[in-house]
Protein backbone atom coordinates (compact mmCIF):
# COMPACT_ATOMS: atom_id res chain seq x y z
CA UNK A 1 -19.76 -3.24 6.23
CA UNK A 2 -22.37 -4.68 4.26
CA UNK A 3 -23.82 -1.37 3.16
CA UNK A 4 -19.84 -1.32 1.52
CA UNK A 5 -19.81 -4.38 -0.09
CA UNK A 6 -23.53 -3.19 -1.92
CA UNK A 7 -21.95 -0.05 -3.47
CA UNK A 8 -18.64 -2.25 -4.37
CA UNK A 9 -21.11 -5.02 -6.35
CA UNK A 10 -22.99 -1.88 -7.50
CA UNK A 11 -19.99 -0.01 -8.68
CA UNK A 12 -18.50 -3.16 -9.91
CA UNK A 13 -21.45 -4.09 -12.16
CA UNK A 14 -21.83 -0.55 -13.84
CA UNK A 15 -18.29 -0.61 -14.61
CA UNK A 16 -18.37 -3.77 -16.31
CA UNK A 17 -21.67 -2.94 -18.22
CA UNK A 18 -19.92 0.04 -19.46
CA UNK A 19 -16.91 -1.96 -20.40
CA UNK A 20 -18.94 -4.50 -21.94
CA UNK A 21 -21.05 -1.72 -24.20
CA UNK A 22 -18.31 0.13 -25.27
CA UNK A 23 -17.01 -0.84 -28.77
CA UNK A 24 -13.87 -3.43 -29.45
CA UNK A 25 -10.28 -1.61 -29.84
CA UNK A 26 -9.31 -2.29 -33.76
CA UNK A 27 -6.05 -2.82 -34.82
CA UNK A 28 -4.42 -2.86 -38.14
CA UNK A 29 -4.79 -5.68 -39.93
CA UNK A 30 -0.81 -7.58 -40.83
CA UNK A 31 0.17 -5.00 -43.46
CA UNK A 32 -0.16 -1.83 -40.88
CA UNK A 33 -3.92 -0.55 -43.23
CA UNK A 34 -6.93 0.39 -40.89
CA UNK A 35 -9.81 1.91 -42.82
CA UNK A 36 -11.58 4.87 -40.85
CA UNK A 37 -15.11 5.99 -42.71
CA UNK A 38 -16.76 8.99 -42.13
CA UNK A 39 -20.82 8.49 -41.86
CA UNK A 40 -23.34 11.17 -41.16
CA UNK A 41 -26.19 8.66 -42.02
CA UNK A 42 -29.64 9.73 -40.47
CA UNK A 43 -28.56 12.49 -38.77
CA UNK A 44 -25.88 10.12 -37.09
CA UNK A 45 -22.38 11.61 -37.00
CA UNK A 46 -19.46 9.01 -36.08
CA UNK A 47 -16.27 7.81 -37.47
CA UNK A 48 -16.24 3.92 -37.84
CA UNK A 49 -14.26 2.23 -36.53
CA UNK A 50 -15.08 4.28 -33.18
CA UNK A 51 -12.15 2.41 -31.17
CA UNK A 52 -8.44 2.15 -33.15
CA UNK A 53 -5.35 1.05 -31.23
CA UNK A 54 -2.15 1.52 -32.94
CA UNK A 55 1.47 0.29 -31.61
CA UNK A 56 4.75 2.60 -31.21
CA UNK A 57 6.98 1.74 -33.88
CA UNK A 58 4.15 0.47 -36.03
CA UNK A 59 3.98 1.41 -39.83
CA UNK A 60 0.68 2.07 -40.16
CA UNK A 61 -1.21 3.22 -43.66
CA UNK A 62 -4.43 4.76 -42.68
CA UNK A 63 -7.40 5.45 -45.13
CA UNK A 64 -9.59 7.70 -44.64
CA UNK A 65 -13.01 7.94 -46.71
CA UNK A 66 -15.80 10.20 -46.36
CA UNK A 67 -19.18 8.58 -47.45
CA UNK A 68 -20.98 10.95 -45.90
CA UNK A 69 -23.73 13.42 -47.31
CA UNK A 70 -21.58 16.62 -45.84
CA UNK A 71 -18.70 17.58 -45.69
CA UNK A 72 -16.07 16.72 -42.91
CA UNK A 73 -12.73 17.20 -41.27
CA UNK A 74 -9.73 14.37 -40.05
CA UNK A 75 -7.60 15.92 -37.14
CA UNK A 76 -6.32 14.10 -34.27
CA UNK A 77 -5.16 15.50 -31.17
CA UNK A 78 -5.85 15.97 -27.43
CA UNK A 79 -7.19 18.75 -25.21
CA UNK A 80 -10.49 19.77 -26.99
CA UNK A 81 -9.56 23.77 -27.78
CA UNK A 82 -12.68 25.90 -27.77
CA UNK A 83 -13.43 29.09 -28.89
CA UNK A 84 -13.35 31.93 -26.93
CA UNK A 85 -16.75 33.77 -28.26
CA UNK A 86 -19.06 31.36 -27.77
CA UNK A 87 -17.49 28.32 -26.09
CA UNK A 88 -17.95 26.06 -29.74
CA UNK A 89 -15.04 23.18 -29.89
CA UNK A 90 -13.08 24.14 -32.61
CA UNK A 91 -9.96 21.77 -33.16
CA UNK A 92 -7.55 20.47 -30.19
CA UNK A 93 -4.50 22.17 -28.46
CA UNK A 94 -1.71 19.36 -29.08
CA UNK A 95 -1.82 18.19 -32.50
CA UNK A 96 -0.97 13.89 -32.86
CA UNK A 97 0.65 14.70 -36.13
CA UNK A 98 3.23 17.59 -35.08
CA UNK A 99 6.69 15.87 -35.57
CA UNK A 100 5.64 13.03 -37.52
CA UNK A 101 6.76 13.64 -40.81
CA UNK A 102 3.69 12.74 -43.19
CA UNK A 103 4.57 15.22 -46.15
CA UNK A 104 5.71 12.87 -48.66
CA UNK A 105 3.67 10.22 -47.88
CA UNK A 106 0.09 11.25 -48.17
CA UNK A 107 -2.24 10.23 -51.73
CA UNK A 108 -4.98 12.65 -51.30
CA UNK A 109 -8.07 11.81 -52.69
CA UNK A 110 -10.67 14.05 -55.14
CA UNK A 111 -12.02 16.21 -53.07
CA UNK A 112 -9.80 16.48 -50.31
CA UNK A 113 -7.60 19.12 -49.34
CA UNK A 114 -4.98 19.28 -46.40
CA UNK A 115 -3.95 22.03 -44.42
CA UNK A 116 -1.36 22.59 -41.58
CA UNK A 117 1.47 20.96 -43.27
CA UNK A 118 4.36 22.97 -44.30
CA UNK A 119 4.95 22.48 -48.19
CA UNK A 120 1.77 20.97 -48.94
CA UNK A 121 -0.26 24.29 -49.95
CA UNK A 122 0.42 24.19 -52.97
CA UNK A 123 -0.60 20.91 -53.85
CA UNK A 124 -3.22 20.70 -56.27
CA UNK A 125 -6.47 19.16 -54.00
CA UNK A 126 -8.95 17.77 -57.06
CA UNK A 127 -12.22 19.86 -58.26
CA UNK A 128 -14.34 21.28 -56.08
CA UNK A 129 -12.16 22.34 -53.13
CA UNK A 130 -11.57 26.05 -51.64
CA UNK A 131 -13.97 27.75 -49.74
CA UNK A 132 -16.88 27.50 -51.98
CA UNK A 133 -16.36 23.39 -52.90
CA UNK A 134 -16.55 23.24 -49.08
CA UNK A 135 -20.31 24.05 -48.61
CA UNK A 136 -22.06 26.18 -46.55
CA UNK A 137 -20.17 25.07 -43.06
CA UNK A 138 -17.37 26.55 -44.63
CA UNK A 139 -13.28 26.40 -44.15
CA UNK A 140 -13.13 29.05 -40.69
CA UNK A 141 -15.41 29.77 -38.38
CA UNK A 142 -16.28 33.18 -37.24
CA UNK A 143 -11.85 33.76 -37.94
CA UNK A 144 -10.64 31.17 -35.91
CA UNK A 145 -8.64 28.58 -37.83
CA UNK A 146 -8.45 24.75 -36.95
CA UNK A 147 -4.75 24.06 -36.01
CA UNK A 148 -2.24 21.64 -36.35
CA UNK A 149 -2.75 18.69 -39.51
CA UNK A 150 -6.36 18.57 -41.05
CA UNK A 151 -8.20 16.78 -43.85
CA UNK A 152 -11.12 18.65 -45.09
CA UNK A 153 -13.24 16.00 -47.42
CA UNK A 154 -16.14 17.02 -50.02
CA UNK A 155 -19.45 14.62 -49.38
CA UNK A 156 -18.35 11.18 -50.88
CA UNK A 157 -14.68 11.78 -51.86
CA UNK A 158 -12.06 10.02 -52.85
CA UNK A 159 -10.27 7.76 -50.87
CA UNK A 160 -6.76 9.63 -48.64
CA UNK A 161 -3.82 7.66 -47.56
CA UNK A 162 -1.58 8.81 -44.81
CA UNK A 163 1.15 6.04 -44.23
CA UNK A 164 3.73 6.53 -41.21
CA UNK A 165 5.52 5.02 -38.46
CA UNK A 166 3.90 5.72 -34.82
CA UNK A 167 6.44 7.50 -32.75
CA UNK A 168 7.07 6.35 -29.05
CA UNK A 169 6.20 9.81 -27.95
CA UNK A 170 2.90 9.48 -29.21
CA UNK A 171 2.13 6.53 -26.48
CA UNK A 172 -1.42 7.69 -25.04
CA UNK A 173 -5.33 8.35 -25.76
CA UNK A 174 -5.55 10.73 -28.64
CA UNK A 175 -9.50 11.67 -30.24
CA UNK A 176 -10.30 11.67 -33.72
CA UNK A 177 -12.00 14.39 -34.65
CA UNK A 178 -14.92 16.95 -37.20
CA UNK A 179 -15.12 20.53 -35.92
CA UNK A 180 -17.07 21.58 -39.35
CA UNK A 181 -20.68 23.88 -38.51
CA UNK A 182 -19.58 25.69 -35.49
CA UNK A 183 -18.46 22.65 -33.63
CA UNK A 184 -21.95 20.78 -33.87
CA UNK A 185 -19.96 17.52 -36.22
CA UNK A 186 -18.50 16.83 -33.01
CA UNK A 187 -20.48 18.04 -30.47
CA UNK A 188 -22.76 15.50 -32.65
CA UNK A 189 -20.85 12.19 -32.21
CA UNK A 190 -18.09 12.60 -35.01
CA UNK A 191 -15.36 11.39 -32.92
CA UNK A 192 -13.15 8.59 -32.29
CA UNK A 193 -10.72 7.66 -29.54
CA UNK A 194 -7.37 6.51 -30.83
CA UNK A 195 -4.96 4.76 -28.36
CA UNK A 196 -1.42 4.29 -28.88
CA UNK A 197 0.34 1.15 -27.11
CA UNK A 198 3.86 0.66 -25.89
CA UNK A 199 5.12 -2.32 -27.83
C-alpha cells in the first residue's frame, strides 16, 4: 500500500510539473484579434503564442505575421498526414478550415499567397510569390501537395488577416502548423496547439 501511494505522489508531482511548464492558453483579447508570429530565430522554429484557446461562436480576427528569416506555412488541422516515401509530415488529414467560409474575409499581406480555397487562385498575392519567390524549400515536395487551407509567407511579410466566427463543430484540440523543407519546420518545433471551447 505504501509502495502505491509513492508512485501516486510520484505520478502526481510529474504531472503537475508538466502542467506547470507548459505555456498559458491565450485568448483573444475583447475585440475577437489574437496575433500569432512566426519566429525561426537561432535556429528556433515556433509559432508564438504556442497555446491559443478560442470559443464556439466567437468572432475571432486572427493575424498572422511571419518575422522569420525563411519562409513558412499557416495550416491548421488534426491527424499529422505523412508521406508515404519517406515517412516526412507533410500537412494534416482533417483540415480546421473546411466549412468555415473565410473567402471574403481574408487581407493577405505582401508576400503571402493562399492556397486550398476555392475562388481565391486568382487573387493577385504581392511580389515575389510563385515557386521561385518561395525559396529553395519550395511550394511541393517530392509531388505531394499540402491539403486543405494554407498560407505560404515570404521571410518578413506583410501582415494576413483571417476574420471568422468559430463553428461549434470545431469544439476540440486542433495544431498549428509549417510543413516547408521536407517536414523538418515542424518536425523542428513550428507548431502550435489550438483549442476550441464550448461556450
Amino acid at each position: 500500500m505504501k509502495r502505491k501511494l509513492q508512485i501516486i505522489l510520484v505520478i502526481t508531482v510529474a504531472a503537475l510539473l508538466l502542467f506547470a511548464c507548459a505555456p498559458a492558453p491565450v485568448t483573444p483579447d475583447p475585440s475577437g484579434e489574437i496575433v500569432i508570429v512566426q519566429i525561426d530565430q537561432e535556429g528556433a522554429m515556433r509559432f508564438s503564442p504556442e497555446n491559443i484557446v478560442l470559443t464556439a461562436g466567437q468572432p475571432v480576427r486572427l493575424i498572422v505575421q511571419n518575422q522569420g528569416e525563411k519562409s513558412h506555412e499557416f495550416m491548421i488541422g488534426s491527424e499529422v498526414a505523412y508521406r508515404s516515401s519517406d515517412g516526412a509530415p507533410i500537412g494534416f488529414e482533417d483540415d480546421f478550415f473546411e466549412g468555415i467560409d473565410v473567402a471574403g474575409n481574408i487581407t493577405l499581406g505582401q508576400g503571402v499567397m493562399l492556397m486550398g480555397i476555392e475562388g481565391m487562385e486568382g487573387m493577385d498575392m504581392g511580389e515575389g510569390m510563385g515557386e521561385e519567390g518561395m525559396g529553395e524549400e519550395g511550394m511541393e515536395e517530392e509531388g505531394e501537395e499540402h491539403g486543405g487551407f494554407m498560407l505560404m509567407s515570404n521571410p518578413s511579410s506583410g501582415t494576413t488577416i483571417l476574420e471568422f466566427t468559430v463553428p461549434e463543430d470545431k469544439v476540440g484540440t486542433w495544431i498549428i502548423g509549417c510543413f516547408l523543407d521536407n517536414g523538418s519546420h515542424f518536425e523542428d518545433g513550428m507548431r502550435a496547439t489550438l483549442t476550441v471551447v464550448a461556450p
